[in-house]
N, C-alpha and C. Protein backbone atom coordinates (compact mmCIF):
# COMPACT_ATOMS: atom_id res chain seq x y z
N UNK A 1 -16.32 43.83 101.41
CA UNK A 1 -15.74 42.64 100.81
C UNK A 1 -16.63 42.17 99.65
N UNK A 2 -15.67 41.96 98.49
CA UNK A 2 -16.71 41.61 97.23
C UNK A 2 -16.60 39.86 97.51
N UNK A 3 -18.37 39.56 97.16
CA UNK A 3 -18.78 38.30 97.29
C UNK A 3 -18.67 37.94 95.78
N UNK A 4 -18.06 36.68 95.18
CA UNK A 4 -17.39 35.71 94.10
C UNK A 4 -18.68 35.37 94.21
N UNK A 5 -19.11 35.67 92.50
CA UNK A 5 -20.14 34.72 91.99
C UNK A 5 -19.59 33.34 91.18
N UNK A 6 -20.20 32.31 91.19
CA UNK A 6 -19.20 30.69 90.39
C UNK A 6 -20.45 30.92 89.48
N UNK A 7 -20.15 31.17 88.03
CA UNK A 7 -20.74 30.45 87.49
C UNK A 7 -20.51 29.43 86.55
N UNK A 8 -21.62 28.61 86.18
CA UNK A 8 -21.45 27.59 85.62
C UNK A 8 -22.46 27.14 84.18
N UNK A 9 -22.11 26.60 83.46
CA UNK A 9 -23.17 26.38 82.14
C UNK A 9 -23.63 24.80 82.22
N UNK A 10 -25.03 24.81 81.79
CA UNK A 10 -25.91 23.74 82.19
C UNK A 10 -26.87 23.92 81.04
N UNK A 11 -27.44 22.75 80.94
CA UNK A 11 -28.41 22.60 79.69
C UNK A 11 -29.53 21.91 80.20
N UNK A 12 -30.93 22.42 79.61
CA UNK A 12 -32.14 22.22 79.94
C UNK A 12 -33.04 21.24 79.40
N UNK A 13 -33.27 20.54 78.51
CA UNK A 13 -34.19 20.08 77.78
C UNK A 13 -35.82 20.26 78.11
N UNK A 14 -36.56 20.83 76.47
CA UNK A 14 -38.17 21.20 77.04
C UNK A 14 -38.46 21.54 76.03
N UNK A 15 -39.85 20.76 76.11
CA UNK A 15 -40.80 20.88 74.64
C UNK A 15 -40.73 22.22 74.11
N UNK A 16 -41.08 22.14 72.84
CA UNK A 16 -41.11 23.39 72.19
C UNK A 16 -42.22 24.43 72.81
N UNK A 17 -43.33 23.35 73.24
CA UNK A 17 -44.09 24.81 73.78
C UNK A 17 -43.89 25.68 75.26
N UNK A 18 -42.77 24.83 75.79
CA UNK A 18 -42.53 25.46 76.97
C UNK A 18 -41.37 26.41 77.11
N UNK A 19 -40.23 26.48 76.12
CA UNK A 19 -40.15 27.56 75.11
C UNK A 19 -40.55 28.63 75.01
N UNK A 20 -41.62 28.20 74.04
CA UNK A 20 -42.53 29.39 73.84
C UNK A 20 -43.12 30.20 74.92
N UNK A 21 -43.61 29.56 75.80
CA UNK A 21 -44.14 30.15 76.70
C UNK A 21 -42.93 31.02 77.47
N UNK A 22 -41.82 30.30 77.93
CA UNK A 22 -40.65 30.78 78.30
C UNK A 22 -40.24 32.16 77.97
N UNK A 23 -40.50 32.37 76.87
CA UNK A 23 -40.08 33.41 75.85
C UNK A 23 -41.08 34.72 76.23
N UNK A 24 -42.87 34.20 76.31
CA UNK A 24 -43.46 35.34 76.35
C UNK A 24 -43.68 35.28 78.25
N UNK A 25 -42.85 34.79 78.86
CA UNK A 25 -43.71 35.39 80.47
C UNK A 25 -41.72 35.58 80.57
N UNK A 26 -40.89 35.36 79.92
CA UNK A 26 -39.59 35.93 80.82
C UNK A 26 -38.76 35.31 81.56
N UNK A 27 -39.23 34.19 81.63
CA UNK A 27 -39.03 32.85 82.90
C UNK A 27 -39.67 31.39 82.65
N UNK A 28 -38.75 30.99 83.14
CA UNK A 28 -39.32 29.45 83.04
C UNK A 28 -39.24 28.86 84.13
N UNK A 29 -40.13 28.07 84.30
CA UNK A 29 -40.35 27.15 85.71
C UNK A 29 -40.70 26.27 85.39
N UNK A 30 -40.92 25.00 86.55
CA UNK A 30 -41.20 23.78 86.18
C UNK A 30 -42.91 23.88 85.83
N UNK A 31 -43.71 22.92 85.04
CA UNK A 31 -44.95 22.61 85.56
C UNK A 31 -45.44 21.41 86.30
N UNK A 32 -46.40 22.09 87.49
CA UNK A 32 -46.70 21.02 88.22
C UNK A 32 -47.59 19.81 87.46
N UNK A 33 -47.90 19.99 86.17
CA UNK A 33 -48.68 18.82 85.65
C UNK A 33 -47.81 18.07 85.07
N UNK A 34 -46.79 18.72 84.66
CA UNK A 34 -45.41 17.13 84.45
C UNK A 34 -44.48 16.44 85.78
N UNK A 35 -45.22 16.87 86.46
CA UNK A 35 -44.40 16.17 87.52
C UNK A 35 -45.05 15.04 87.73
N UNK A 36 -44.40 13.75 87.34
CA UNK A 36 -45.04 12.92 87.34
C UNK A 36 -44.83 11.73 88.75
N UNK A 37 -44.16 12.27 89.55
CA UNK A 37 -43.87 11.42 90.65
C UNK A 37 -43.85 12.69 91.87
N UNK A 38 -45.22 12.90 92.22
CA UNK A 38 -45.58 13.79 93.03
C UNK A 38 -44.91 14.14 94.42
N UNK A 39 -44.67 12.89 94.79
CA UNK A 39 -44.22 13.03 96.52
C UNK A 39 -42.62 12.76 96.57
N UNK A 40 -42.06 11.89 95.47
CA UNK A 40 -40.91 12.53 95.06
C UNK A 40 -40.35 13.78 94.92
N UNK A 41 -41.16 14.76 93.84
CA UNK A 41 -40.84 15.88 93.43
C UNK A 41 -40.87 16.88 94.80
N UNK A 42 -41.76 16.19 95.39
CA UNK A 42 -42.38 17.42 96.73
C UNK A 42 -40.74 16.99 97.39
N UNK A 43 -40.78 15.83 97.95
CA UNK A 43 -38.74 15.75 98.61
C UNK A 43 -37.73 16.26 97.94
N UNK A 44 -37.73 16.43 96.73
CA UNK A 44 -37.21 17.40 96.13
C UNK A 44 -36.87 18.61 96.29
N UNK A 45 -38.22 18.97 96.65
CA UNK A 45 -38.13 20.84 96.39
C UNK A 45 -38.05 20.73 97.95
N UNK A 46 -38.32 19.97 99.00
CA UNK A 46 -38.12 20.17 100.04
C UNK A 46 -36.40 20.68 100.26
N UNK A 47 -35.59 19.28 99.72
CA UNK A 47 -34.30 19.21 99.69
C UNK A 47 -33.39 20.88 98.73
N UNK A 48 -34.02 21.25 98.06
CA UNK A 48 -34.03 22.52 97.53
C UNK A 48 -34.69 23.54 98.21
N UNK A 49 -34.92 23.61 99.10
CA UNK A 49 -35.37 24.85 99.83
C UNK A 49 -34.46 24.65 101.06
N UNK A 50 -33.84 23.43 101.50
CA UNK A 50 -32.77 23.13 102.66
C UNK A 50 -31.15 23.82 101.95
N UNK A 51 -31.13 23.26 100.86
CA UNK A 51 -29.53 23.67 100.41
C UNK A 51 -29.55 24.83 99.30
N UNK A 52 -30.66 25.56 98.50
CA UNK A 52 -29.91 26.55 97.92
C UNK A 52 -30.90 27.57 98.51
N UNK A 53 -30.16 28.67 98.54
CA UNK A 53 -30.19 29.96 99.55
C UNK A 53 -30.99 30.68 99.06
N UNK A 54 -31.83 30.91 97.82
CA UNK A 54 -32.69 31.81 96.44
C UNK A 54 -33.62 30.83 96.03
N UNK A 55 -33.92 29.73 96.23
CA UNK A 55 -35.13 29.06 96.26
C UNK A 55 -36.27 29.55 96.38
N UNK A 56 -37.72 29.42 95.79
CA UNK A 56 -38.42 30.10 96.11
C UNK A 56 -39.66 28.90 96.18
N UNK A 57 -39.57 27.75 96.47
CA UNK A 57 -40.63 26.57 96.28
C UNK A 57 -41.10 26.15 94.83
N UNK A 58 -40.37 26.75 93.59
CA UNK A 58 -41.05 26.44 92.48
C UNK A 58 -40.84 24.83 92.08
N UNK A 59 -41.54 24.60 90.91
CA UNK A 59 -41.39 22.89 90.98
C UNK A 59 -39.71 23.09 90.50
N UNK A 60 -39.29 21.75 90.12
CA UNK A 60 -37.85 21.65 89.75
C UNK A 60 -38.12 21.89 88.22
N UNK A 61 -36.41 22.55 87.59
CA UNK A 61 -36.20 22.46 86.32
C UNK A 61 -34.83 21.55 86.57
N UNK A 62 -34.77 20.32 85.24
CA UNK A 62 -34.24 19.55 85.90
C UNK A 62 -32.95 20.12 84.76
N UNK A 63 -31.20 20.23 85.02
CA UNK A 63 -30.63 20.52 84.25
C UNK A 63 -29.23 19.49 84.23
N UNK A 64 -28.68 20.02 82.89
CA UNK A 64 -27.28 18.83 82.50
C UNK A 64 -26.02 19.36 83.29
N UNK A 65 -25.16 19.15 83.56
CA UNK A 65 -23.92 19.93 83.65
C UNK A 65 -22.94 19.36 82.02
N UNK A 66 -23.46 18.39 81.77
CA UNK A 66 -22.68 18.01 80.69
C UNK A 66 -23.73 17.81 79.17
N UNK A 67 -23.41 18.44 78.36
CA UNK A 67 -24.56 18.59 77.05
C UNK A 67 -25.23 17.37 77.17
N UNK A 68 -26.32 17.34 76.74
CA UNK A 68 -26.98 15.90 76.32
C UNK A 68 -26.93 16.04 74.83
N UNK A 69 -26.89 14.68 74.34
CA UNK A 69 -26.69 14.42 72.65
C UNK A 69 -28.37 13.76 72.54
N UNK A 70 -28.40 14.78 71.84
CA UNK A 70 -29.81 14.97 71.31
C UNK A 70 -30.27 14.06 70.45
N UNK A 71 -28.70 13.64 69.62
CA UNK A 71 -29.45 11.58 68.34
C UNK A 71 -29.65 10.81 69.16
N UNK A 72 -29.79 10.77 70.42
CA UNK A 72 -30.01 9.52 71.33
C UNK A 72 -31.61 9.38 71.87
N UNK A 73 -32.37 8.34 71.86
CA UNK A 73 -33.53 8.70 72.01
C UNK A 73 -33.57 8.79 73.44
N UNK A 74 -34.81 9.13 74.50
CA UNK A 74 -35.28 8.39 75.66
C UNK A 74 -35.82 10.12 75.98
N UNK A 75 -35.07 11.47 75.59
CA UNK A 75 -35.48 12.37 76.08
C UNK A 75 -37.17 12.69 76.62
N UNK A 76 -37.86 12.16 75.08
CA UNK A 76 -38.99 12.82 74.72
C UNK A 76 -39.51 11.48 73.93
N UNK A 77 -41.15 11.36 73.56
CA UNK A 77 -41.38 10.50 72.64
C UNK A 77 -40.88 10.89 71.20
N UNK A 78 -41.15 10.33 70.81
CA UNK A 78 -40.71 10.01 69.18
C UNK A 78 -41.32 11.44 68.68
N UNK A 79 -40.52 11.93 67.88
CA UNK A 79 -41.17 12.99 66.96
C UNK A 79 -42.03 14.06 67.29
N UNK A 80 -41.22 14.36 69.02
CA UNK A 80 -41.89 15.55 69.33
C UNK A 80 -40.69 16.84 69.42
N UNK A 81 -41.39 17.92 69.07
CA UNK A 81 -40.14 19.06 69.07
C UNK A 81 -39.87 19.50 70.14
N UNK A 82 -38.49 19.68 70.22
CA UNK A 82 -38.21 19.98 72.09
C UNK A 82 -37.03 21.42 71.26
N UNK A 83 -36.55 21.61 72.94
CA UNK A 83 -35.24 22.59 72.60
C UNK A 83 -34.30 22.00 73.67
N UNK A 84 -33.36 22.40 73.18
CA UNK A 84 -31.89 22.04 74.21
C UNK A 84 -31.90 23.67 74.69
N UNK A 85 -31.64 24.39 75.71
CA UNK A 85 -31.68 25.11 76.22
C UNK A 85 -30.26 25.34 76.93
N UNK A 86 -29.74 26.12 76.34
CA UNK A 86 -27.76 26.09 77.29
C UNK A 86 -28.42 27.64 78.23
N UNK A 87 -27.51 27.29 79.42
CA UNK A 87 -28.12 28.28 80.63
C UNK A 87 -26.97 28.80 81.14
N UNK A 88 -26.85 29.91 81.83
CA UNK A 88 -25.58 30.46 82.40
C UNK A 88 -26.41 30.82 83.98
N UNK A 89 -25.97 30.18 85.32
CA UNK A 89 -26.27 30.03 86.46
C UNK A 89 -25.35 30.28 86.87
N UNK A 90 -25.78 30.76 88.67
CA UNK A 90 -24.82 30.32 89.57
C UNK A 90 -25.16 29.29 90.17
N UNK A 91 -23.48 28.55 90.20
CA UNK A 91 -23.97 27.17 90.96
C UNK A 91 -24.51 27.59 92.78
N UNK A 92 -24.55 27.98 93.21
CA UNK A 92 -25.29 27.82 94.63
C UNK A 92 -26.53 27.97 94.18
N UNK A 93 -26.90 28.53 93.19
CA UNK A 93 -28.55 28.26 92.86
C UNK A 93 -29.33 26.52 91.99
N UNK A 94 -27.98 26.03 91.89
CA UNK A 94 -27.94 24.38 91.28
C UNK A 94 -27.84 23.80 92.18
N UNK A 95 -28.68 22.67 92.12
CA UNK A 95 -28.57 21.72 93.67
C UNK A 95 -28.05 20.32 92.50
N UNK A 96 -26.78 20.01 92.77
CA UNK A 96 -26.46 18.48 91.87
C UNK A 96 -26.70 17.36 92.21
N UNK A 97 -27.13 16.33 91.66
CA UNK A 97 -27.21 14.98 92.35
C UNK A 97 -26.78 13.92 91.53
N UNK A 98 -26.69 12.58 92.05
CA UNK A 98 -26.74 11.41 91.00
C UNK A 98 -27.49 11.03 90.55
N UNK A 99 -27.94 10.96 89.07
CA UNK A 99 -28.76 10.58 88.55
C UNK A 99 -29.16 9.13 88.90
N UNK A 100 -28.73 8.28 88.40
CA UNK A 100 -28.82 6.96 89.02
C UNK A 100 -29.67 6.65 90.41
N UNK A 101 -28.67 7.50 91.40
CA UNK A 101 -28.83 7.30 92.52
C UNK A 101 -30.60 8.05 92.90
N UNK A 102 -30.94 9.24 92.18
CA UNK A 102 -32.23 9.59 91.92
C UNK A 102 -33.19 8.71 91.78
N UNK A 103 -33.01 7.94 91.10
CA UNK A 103 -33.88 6.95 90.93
C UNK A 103 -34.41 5.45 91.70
N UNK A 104 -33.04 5.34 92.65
CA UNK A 104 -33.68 4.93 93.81
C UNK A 104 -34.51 5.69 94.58
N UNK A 105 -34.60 6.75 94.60
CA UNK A 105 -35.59 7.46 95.15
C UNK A 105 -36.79 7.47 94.54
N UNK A 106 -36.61 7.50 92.96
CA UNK A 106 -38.08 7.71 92.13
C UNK A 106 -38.64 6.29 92.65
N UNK A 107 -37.83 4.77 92.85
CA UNK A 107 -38.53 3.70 93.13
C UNK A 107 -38.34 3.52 94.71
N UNK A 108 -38.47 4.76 95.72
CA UNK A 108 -38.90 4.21 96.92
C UNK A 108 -37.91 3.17 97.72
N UNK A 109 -37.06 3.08 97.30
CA UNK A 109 -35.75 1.96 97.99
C UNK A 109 -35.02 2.64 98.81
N UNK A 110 -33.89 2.10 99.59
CA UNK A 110 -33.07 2.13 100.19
C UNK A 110 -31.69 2.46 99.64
N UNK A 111 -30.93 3.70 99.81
CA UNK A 111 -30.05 3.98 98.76
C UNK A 111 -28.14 3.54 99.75
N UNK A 112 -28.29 2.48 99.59
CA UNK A 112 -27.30 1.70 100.31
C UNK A 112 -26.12 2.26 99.42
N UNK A 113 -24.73 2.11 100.54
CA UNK A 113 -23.60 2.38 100.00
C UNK A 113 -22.69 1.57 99.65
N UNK A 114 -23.08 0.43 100.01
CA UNK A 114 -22.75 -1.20 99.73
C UNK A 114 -24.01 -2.46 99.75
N UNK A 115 -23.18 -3.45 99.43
CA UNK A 115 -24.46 -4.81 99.66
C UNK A 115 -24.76 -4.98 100.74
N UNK A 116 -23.39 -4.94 101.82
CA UNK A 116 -23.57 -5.58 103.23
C UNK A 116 -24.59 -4.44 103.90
N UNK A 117 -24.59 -2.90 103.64
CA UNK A 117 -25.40 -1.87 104.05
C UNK A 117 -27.09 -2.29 103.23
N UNK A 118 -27.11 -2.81 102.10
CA UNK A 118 -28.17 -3.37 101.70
C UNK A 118 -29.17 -4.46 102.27
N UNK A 119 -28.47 -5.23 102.81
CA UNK A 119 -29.13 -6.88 103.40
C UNK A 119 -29.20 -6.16 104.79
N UNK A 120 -28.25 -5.28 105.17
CA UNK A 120 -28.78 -5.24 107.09
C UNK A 120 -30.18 -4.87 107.18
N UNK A 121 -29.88 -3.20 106.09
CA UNK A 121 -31.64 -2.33 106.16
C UNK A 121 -32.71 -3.00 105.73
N UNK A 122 -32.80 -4.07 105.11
CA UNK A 122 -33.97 -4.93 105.01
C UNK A 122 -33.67 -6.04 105.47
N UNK A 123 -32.82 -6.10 106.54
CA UNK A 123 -32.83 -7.57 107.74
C UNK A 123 -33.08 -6.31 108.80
N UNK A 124 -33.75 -5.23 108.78
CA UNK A 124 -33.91 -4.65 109.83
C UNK A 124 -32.72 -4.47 111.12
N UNK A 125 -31.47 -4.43 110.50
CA UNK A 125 -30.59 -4.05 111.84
C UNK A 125 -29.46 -2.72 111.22
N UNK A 126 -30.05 -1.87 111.26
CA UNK A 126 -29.81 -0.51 110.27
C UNK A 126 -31.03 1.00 111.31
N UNK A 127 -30.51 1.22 111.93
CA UNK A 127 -31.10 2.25 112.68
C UNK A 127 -31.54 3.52 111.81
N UNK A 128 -30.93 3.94 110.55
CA UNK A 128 -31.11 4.65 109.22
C UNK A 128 -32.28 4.76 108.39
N UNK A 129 -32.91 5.32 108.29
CA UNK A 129 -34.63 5.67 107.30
C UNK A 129 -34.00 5.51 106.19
N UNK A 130 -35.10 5.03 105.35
CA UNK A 130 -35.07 4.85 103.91
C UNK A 130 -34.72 6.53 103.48
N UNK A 131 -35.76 7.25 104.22
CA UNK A 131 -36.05 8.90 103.53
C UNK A 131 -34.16 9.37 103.81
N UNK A 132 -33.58 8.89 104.75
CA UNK A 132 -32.29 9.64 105.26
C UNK A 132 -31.45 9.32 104.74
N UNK A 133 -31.59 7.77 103.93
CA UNK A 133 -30.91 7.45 102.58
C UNK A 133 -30.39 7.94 101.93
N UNK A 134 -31.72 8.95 101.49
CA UNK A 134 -32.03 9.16 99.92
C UNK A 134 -31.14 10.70 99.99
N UNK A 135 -30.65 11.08 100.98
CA UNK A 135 -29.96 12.46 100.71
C UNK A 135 -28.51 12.32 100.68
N UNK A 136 -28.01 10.97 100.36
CA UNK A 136 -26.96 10.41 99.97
C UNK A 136 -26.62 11.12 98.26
N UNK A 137 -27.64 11.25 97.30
CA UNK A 137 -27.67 11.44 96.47
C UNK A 137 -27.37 12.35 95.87
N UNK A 138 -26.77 13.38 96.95
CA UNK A 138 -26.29 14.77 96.83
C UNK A 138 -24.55 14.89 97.27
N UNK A 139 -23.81 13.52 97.70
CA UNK A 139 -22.78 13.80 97.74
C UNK A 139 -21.77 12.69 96.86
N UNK A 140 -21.85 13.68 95.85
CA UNK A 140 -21.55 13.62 94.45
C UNK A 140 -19.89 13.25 94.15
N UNK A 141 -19.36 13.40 95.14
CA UNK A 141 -17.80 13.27 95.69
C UNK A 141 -17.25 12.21 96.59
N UNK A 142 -18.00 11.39 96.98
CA UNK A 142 -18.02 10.48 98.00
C UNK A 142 -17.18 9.36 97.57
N UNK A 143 -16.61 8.09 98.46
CA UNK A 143 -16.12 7.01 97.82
C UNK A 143 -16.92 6.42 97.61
N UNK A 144 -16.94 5.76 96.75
CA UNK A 144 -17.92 4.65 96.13
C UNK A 144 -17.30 3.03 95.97
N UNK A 145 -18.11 1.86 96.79
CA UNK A 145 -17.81 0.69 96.22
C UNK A 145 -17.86 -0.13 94.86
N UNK A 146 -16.88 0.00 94.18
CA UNK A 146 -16.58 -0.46 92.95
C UNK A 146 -17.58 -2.07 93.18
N UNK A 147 -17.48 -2.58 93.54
CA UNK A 147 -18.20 -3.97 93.37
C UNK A 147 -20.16 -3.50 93.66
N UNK A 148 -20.39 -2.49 94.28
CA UNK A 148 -21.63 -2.06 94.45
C UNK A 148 -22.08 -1.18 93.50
N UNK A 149 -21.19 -0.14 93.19
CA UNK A 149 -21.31 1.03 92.26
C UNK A 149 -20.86 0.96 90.93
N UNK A 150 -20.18 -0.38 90.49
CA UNK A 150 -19.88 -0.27 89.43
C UNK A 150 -18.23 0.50 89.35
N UNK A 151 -17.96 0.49 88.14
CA UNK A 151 -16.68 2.02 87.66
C UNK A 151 -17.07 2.87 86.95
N UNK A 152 -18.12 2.72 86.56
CA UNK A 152 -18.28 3.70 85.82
C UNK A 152 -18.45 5.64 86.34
N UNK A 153 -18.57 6.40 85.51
CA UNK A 153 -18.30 7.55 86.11
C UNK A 153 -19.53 7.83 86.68
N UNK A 154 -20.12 9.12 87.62
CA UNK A 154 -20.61 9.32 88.16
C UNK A 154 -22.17 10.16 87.26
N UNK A 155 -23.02 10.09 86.72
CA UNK A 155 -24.05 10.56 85.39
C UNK A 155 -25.11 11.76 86.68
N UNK A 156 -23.99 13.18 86.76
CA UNK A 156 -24.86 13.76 87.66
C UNK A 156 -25.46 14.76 86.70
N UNK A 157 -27.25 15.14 87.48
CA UNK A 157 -28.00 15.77 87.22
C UNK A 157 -27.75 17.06 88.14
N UNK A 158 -28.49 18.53 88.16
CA UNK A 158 -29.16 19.17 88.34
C UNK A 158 -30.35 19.93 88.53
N UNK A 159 -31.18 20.42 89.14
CA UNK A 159 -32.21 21.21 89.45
C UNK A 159 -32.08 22.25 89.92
N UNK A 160 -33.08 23.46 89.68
CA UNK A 160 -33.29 24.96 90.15
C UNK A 160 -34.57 25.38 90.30
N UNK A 161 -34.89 26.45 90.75
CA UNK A 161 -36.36 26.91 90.50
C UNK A 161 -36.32 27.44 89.12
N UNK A 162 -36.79 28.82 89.65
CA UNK A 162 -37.09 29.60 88.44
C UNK A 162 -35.44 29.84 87.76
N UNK A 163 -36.06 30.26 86.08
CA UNK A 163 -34.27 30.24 85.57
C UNK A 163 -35.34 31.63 84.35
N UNK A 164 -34.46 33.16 84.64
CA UNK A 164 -34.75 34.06 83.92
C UNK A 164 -34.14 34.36 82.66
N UNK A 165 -34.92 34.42 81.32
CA UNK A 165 -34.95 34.70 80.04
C UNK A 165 -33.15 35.12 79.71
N UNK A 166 -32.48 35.70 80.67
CA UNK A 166 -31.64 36.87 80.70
C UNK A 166 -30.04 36.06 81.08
N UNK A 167 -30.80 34.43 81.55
CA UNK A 167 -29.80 33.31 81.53
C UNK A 167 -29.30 32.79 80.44
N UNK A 168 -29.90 32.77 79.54
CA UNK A 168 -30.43 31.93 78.45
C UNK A 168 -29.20 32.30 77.23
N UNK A 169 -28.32 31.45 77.18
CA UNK A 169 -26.84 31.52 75.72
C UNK A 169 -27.47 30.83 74.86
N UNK A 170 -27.87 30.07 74.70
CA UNK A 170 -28.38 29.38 73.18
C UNK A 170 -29.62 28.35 73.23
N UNK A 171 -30.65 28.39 71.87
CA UNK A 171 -30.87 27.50 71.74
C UNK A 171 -31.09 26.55 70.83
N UNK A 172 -31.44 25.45 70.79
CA UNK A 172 -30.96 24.45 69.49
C UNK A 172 -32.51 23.48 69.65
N UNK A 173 -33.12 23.96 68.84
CA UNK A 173 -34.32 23.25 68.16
C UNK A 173 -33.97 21.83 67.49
N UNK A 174 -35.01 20.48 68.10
CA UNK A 174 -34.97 19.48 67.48
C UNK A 174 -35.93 18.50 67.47
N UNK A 175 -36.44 17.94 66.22
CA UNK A 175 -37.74 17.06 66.55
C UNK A 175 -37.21 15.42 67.23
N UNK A 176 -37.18 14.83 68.19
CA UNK A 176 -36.52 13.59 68.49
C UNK A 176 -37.29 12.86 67.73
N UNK A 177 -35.92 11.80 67.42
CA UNK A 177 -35.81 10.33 67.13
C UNK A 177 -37.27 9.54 67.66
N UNK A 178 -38.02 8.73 67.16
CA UNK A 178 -38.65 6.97 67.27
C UNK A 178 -37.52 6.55 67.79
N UNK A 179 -37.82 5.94 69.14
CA UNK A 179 -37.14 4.51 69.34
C UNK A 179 -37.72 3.42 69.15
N UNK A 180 -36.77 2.29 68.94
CA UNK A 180 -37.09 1.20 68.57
C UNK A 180 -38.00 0.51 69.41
N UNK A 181 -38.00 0.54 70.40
CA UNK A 181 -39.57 0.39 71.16
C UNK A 181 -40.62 1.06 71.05
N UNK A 182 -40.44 2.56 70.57
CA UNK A 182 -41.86 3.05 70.30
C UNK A 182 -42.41 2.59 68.89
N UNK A 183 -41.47 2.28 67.94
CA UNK A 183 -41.84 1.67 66.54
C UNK A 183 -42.54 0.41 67.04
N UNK A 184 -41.80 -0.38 67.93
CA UNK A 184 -42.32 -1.66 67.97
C UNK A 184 -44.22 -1.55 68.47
N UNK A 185 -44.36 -0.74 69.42
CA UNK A 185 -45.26 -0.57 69.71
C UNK A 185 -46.51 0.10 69.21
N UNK A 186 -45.72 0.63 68.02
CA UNK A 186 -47.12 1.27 66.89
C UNK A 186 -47.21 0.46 66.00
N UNK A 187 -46.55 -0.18 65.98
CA UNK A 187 -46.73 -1.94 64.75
C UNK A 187 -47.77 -2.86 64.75
């Protein structure tokens, strides 16, 4: 029986020198010196070694399913050269999540599915871990409370381990934008 590969296209963002490096070892992986939220990243790759099947413990590469527009600042500081990186994967090797919802995790909270689920777990009558929360963030399909969640659409991310040279459809060189806060702040 032939096993169906899904694939899917995803975009990377990463300094120019990681790139480069990309280019001469064949592969790209995360580095552990940009990981800047350590015990986060470690639940991470934990949660990536639970759901995709070819995992191998590397740090995360974090990816788009939907292009990122590169005139927008926040990627990178001001006036550093990066690349947009378009990738051809299989998704069982993509673990997706909510971005948003990620970030209750980057700040250590409680990733409630409503208000009233909000006030119990910190009135303590919620039998549920903060940590058991946070793997809410992976079901990307779920109903969501419009008065809690907003309407807006759902801004999901990706991660993988390693991603080989041999993935790689295009790339698009660009020095980012100053934002108006980083101007303000060199003033």
């Amino acid at each position: 029986m032939e096993v169906k590969k899904y694939m899917g296209i995803y975009w990377t963002l990463q300094r120019l020198e990681a790139w480069v490096q990309f280019e001469k070892q064949g592969y790209l992986e995360g580095n552990p010196e940009h990981a800047v939220y350590g015990k986060e990243y470690d639940w991470m790759k934990a949660q990536m070694k639970l759901r995709l099947p070819n995992y191998n413990g590397e740090q995360p590469i974090w990816l788009w399913p939907k292009k990122p527009d590169m005139r927008s600042t926040g990627h990178f500081r001001g006036n550093t050269g990066c690349v947009r990186i378009t990738v051809e994967l299989d998704e069982k090797d993509v673990l997706m999540s909510d971005f948003e919802e990620w970030h209750i995790v980057l700040n250590n909270g409680f990733n409630a599915n409503n208000e009233q689920e909000f006030d119990d777990f910190y009135n303590n009558k919620l039998a549920i871990t903060k940590e058991d929360s946070w793997g809410r963030i992976f079901d990307i399909h779920k109903e969501r409370d419009p008065e809690w969640d907003g309407v807006s659409e759902v801004w999901l991310q990706g991660v993988t381990g390693r991603i080989s040279l041999s993935k790689v459809k295009k790339v698009e060189h660009f020095v980012t934008r100053t934002s108006a806060l980083e101007k303000c702040m060199n003033e």
